[in-house]
C-alpha atoms as a PDB file:
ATOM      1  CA  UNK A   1      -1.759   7.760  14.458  1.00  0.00           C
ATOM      2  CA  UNK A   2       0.251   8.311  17.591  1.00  0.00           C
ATOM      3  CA  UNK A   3      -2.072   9.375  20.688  1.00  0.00           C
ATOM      4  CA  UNK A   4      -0.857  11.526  23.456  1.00  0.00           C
ATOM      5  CA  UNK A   5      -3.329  11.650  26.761  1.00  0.00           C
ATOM      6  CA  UNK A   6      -2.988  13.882  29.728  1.00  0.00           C
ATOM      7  CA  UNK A   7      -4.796  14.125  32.904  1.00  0.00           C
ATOM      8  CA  UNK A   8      -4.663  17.728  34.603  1.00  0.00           C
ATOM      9  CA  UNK A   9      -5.735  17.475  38.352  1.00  0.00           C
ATOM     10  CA  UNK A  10      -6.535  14.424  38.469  1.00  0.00           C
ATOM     11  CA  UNK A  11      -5.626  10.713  38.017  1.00  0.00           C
ATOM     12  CA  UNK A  12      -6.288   9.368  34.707  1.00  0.00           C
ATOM     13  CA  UNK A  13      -7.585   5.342  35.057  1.00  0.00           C
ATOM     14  CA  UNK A  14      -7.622   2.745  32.486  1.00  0.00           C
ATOM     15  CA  UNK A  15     -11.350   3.231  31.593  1.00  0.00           C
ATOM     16  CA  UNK A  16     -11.288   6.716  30.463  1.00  0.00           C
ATOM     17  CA  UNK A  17      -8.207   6.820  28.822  1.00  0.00           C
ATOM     18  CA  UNK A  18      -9.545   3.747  26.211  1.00  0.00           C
ATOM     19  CA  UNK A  19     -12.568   5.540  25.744  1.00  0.00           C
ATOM     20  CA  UNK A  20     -10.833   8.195  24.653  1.00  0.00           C
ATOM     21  CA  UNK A  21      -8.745   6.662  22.402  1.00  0.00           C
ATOM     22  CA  UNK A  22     -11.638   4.981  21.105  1.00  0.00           C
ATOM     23  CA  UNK A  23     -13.947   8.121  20.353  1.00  0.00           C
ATOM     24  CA  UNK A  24     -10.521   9.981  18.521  1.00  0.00           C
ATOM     25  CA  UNK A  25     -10.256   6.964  16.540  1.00  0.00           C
ATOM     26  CA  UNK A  26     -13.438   8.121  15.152  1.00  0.00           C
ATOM     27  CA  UNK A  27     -11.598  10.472  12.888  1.00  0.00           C
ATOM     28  CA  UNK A  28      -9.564   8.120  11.496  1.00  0.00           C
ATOM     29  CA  UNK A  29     -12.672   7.170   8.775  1.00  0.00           C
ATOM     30  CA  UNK A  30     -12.679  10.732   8.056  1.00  0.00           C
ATOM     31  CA  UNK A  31      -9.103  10.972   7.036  1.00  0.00           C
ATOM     32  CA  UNK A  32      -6.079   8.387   7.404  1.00  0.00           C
ATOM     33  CA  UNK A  33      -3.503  11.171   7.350  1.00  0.00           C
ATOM     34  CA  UNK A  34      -3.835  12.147  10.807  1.00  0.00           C
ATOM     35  CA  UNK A  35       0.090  12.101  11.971  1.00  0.00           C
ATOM     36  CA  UNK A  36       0.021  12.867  15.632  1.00  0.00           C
ATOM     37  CA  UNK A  37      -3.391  13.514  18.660  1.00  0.00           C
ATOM     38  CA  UNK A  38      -3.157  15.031  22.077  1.00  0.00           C
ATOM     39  CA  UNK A  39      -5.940  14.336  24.647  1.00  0.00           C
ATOM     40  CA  UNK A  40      -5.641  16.867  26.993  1.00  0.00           C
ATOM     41  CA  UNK A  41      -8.293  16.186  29.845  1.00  0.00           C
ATOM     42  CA  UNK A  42      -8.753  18.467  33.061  1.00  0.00           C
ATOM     43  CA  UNK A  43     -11.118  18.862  36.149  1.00  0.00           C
ATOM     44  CA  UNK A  44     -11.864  22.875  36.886  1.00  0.00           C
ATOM     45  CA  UNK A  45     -14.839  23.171  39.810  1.00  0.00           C
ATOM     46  CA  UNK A  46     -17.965  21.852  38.628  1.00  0.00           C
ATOM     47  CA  UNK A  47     -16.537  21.489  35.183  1.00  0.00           C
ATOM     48  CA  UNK A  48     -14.931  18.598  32.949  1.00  0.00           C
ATOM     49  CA  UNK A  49     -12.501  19.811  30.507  1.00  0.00           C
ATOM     50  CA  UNK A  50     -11.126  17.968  27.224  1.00  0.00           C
ATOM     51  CA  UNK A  51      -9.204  19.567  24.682  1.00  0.00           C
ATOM     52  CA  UNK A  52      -8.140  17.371  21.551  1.00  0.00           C
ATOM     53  CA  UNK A  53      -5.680  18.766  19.182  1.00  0.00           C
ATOM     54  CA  UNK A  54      -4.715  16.581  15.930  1.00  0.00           C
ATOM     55  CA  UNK A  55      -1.709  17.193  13.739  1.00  0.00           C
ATOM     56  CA  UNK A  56      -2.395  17.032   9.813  1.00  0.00           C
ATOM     57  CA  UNK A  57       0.036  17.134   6.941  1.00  0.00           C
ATOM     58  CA  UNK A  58       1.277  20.941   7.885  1.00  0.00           C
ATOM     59  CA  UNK A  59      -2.208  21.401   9.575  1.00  0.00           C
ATOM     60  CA  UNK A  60      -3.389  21.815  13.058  1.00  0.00           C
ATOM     61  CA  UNK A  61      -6.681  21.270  14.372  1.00  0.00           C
ATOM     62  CA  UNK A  62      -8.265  21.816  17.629  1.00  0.00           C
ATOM     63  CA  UNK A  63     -11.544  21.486  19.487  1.00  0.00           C
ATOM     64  CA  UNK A  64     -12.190  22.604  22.998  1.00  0.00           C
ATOM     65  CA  UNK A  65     -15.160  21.644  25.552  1.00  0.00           C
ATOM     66  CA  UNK A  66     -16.584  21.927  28.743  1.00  0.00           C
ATOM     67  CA  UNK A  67     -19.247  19.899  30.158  1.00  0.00           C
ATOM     68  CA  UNK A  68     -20.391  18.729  33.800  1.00  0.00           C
ATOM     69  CA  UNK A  69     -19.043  15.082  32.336  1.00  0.00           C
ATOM     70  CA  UNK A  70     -16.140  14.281  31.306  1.00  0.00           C
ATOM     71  CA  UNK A  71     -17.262  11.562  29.184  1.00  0.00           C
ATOM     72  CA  UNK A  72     -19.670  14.287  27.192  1.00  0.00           C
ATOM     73  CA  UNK A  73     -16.896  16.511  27.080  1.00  0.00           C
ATOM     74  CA  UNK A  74     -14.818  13.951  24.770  1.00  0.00           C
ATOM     75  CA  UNK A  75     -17.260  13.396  22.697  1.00  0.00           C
ATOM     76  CA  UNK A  76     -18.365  17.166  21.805  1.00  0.00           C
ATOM     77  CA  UNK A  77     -14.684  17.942  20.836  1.00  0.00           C
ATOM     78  CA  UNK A  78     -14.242  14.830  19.023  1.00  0.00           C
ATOM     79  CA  UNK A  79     -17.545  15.668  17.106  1.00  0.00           C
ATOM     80  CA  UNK A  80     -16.637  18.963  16.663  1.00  0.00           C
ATOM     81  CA  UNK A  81     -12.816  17.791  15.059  1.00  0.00           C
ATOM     82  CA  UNK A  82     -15.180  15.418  12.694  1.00  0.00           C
ATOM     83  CA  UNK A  83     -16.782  19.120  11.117  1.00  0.00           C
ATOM     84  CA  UNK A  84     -13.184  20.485  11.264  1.00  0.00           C
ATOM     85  CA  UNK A  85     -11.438  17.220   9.372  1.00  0.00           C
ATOM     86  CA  UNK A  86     -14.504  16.990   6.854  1.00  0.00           C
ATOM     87  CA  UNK A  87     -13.966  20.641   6.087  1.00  0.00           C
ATOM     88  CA  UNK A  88     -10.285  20.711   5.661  1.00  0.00           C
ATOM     89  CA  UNK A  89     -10.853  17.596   3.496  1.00  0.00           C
ATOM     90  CA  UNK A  90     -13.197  19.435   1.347  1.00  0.00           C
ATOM     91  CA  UNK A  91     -11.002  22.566   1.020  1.00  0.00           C
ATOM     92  CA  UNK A  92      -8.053  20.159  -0.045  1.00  0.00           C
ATOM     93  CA  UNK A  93      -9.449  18.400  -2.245  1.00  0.00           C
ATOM     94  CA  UNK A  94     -11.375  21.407  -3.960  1.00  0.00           C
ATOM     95  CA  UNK A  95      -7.988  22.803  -4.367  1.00  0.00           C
ATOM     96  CA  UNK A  96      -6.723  19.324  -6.346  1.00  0.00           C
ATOM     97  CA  UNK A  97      -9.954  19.603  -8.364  1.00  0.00           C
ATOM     98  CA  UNK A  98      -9.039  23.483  -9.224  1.00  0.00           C
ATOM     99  CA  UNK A  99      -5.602  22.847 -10.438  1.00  0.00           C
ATOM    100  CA  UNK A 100      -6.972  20.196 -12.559  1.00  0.00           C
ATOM    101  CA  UNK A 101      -9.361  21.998 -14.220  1.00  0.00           C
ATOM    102  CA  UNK A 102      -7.260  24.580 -14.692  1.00  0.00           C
ATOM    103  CA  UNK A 103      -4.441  23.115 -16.277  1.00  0.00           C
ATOM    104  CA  UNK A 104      -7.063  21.237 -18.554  1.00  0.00           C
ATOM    105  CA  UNK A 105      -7.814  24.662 -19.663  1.00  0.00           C
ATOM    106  CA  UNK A 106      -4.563  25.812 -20.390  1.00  0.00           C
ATOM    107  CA  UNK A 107      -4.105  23.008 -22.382  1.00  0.00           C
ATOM    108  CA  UNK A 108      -7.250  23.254 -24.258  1.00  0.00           C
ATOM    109  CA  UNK A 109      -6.081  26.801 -25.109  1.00  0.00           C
ATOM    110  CA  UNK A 110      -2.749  25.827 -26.145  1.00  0.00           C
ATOM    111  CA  UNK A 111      -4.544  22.921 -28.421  1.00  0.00           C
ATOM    112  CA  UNK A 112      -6.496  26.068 -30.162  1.00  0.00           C
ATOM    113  CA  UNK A 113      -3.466  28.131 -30.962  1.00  0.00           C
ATOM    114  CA  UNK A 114      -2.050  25.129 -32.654  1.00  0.00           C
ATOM    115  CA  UNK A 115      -4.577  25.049 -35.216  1.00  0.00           C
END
């Protein structure tokens, strides 16, 4: 997974940008096929901004947040990308499970008119 970070008004330092990287890296359990991340992080008045996109096979997901901290702010969108990835997963692989079944039909039928 290739991770992208960038700091809008302000200076990014070591610290944060690891623990970043480290709460993304989350999703990785989730789903291995995540091709590409952007960390977007910002500073607006009173409030900390973080904005995580991820790149899928043909897929793009996104969470935004807003907190008072910036660290909270990472981890609500990275928790709300873990609902996002778990639900894509489910959707993809209900779709492998459908065509299955389906062609297990059609050949069940096919076995009938034989007979």
């Amino acid at each position: 997974m290739r991770i992208n970070i960038t700091a809008r008004r302000f200076k990014l330092n070591d610290e944060l940008k690891d623990y970043a990287e480290n709460e993304v890296m989350r999703l990785k359990k989730y789903y291995d096929d995540i091709i590409d991340t952007e960390i977007i992080l910002g500073w607006e008045k009173k409030d900390r901004l973080a904005e995580i996109n991820i790149k899928l096979n043909g897929t793009k997901l996104s969470a935004h947040e807003r907190s008072e901290d910036i660290h909270k702010s990472i981890v609500l969108a990275v928790d709300k990308l873990e609902r996002q990835v778990k639900k894509y997963k489910g959707r993809r692989h209900g779709f492998e499970h459908e065509s299955l079944s389906s062609m297990d039909i059609i050949s069940e039928s096919t076995d009938e008119n034989d007979d």
